[in-house]
N, C-alpha and C. Protein backbone atom coordinates (compact mmCIF):
# COMPACT_ATOMS: atom_id res chain seq x y z
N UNK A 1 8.10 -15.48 -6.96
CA UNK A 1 9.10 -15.44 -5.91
C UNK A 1 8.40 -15.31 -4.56
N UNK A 2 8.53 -16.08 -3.60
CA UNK A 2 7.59 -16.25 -2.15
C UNK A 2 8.19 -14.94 -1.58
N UNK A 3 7.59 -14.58 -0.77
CA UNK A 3 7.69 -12.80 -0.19
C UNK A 3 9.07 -12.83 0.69
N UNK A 4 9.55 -14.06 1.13
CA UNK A 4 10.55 -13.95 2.04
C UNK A 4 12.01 -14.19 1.32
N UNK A 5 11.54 -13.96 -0.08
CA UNK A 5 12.83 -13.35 -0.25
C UNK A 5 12.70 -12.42 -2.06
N UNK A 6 12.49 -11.54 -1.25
CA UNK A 6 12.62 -10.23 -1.65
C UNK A 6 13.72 -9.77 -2.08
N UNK A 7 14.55 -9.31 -3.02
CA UNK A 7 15.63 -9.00 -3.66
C UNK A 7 15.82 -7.73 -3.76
N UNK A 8 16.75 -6.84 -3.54
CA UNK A 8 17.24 -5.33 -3.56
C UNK A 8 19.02 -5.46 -2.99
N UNK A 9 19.51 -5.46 -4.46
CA UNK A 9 20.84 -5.49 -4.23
C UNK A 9 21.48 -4.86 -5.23
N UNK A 10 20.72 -3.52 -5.10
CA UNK A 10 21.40 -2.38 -5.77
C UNK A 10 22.49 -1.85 -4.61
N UNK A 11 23.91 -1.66 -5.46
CA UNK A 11 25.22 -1.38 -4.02
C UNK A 11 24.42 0.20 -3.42
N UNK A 12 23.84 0.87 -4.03
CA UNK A 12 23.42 2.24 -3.64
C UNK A 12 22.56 1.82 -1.79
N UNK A 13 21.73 1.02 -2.35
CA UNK A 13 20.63 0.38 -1.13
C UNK A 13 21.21 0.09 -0.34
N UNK A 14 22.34 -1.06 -0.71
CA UNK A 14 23.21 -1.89 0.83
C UNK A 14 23.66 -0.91 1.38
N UNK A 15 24.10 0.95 0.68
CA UNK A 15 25.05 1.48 1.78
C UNK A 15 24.18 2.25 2.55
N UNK A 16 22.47 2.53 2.22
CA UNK A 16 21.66 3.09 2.73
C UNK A 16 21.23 2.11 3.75
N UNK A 17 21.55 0.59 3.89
CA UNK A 17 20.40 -0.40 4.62
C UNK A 17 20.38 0.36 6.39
N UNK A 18 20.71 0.65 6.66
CA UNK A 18 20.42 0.83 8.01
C UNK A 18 19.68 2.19 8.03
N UNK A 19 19.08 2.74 7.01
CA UNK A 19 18.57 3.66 7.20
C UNK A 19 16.89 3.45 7.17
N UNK A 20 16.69 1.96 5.77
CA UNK A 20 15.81 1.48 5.11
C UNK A 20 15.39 0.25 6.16
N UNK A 21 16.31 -0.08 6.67
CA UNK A 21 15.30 -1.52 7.84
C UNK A 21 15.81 -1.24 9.22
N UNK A 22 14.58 -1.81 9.91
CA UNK A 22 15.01 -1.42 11.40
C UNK A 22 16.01 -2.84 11.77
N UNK A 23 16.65 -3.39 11.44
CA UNK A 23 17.60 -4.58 11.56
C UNK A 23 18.31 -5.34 10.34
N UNK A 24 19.62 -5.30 10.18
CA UNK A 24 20.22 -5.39 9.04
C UNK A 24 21.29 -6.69 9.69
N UNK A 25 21.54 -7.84 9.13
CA UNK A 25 22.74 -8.89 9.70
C UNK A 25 23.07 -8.94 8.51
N UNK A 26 24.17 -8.89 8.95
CA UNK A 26 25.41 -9.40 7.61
C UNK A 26 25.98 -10.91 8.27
N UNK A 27 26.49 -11.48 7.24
CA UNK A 27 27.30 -12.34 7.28
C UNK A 27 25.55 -13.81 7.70
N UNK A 28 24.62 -13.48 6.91
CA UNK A 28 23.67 -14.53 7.73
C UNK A 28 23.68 -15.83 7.04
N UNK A 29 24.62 -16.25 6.57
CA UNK A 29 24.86 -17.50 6.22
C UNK A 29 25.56 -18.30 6.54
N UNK A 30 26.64 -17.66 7.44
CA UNK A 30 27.10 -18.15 8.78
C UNK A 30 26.13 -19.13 10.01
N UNK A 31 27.34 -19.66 10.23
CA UNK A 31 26.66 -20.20 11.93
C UNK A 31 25.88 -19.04 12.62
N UNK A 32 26.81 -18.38 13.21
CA UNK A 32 26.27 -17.60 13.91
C UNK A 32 25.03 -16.55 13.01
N UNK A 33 25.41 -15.89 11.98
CA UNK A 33 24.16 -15.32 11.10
C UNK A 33 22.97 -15.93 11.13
N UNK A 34 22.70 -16.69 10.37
CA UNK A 34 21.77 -17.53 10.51
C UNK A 34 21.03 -17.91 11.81
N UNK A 35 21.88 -18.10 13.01
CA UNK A 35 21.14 -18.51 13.94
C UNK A 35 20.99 -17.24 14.40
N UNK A 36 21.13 -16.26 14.57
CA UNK A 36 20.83 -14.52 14.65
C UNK A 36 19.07 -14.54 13.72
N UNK A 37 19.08 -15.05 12.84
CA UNK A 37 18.23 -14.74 11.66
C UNK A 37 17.10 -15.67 12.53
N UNK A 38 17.17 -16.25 12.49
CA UNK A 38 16.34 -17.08 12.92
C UNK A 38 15.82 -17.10 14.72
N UNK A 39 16.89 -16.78 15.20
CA UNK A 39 16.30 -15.73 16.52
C UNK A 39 15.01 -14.65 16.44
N UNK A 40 15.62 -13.50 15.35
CA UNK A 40 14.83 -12.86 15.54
C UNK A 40 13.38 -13.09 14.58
N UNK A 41 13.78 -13.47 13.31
CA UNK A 41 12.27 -14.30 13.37
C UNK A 41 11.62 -14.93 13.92
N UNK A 42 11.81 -15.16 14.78
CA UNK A 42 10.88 -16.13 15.84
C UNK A 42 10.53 -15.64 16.97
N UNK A 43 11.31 -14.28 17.46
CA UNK A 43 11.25 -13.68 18.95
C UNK A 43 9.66 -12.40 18.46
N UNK A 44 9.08 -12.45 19.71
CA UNK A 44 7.82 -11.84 19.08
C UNK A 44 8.25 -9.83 19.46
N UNK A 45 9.49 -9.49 20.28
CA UNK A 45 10.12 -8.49 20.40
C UNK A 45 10.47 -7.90 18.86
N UNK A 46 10.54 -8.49 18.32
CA UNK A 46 10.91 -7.91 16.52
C UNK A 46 9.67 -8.03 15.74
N UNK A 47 8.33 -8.58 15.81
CA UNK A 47 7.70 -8.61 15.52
C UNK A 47 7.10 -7.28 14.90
N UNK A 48 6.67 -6.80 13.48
CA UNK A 48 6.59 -5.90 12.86
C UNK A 48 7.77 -4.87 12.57
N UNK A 49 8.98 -5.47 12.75
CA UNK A 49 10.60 -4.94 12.16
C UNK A 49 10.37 -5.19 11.05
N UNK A 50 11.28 -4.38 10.03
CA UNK A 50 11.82 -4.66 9.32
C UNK A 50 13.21 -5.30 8.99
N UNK A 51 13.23 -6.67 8.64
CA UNK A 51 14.84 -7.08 8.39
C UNK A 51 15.60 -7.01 7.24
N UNK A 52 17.00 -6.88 6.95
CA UNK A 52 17.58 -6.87 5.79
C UNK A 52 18.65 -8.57 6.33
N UNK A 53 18.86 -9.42 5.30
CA UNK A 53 19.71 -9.61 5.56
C UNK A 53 21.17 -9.98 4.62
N UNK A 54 22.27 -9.91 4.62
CA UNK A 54 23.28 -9.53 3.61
C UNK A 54 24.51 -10.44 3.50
N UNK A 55 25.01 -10.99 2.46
CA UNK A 55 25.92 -11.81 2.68
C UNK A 55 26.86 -12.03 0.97
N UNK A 56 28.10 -12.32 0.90
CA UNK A 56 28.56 -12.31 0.02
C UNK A 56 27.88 -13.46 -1.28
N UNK A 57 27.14 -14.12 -1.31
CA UNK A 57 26.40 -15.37 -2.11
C UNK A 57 24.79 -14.74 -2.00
N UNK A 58 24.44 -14.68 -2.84
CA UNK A 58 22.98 -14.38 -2.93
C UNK A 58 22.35 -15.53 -3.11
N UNK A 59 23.30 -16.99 -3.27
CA UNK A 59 22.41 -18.10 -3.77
C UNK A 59 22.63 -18.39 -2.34
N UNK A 60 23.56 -18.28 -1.69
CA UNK A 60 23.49 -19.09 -0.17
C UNK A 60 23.01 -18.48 0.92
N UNK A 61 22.20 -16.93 0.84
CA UNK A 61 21.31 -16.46 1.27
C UNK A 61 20.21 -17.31 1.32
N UNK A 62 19.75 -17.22 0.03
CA UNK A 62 18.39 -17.81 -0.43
C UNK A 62 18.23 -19.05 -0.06
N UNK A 63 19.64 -20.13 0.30
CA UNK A 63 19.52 -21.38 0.84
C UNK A 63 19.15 -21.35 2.42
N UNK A 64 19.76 -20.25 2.88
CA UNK A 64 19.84 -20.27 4.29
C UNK A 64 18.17 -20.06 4.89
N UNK A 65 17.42 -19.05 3.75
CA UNK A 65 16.84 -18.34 4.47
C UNK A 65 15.63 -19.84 3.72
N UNK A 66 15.93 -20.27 3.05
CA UNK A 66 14.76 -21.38 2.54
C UNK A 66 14.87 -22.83 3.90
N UNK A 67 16.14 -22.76 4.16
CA UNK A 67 16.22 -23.75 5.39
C UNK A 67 15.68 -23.28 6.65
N UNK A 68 15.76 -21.75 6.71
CA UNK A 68 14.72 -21.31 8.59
C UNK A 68 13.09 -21.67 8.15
N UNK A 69 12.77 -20.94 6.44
CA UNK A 69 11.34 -21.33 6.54
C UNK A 69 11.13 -22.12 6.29
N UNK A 70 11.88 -23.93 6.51
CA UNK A 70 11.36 -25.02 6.50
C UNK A 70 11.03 -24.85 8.08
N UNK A 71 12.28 -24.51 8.39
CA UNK A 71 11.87 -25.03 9.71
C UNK A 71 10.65 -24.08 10.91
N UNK A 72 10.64 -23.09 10.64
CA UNK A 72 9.85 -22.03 11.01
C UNK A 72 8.44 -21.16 10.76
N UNK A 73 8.56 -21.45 9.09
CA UNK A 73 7.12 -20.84 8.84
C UNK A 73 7.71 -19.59 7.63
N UNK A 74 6.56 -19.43 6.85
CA UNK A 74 7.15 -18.03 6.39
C UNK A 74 7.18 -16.68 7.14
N UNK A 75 8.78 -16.24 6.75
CA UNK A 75 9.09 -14.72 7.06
C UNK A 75 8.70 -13.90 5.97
N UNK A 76 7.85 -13.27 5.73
CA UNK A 76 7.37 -12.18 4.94
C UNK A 76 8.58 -10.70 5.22
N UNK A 77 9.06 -10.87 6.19
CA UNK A 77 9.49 -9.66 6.72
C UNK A 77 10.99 -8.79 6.24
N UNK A 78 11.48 -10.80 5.46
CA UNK A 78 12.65 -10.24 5.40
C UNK A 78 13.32 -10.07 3.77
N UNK A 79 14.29 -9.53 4.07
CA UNK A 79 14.55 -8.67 2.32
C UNK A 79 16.05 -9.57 2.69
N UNK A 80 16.66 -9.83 1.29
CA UNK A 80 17.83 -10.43 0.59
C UNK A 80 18.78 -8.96 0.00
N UNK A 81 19.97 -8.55 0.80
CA UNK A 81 20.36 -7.91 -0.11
C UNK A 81 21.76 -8.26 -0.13
């Protein structure tokens, strides 16, 4: 599994996430999510954050976040929950 997507979707974790990453988006499979996601992967201000990001489809996570690192590079940074 490539590092940028990291899996932790125990419900215990999601209600802790803002405690566990310094930046958590929900809904990033959205328009707007996604292009949030991909903001801050790329802005060098977040650089060494931790991201979570969260959405009702874990498969259309994994699509979304496989379509920024075509276009971007790998994110090591960010977790799937």
């Amino acid at each position: 599994m490539p590092p940028h997507q990291s899996i932790d979707i125990n419900p215990s974790t999601v209600s802790r996430m803002g405690s566990r990453y310094d930046i958590v988006v929900y809904g990033a499979t959205g328009f707007t999510g996604s292009y949030i996601v991909r903001a801050i992967a790329t802005s060098p201000l977040f650089k060494g954050k931790t991201i979570a990001v969260a959405g009702r489809s874990e498969a259309k996570l994994r699509a979304t976040l496989d379509e920024i690192v075509r276009d971007i590079g790998e994110m090591t940074h960010l977790v799937i929950s």
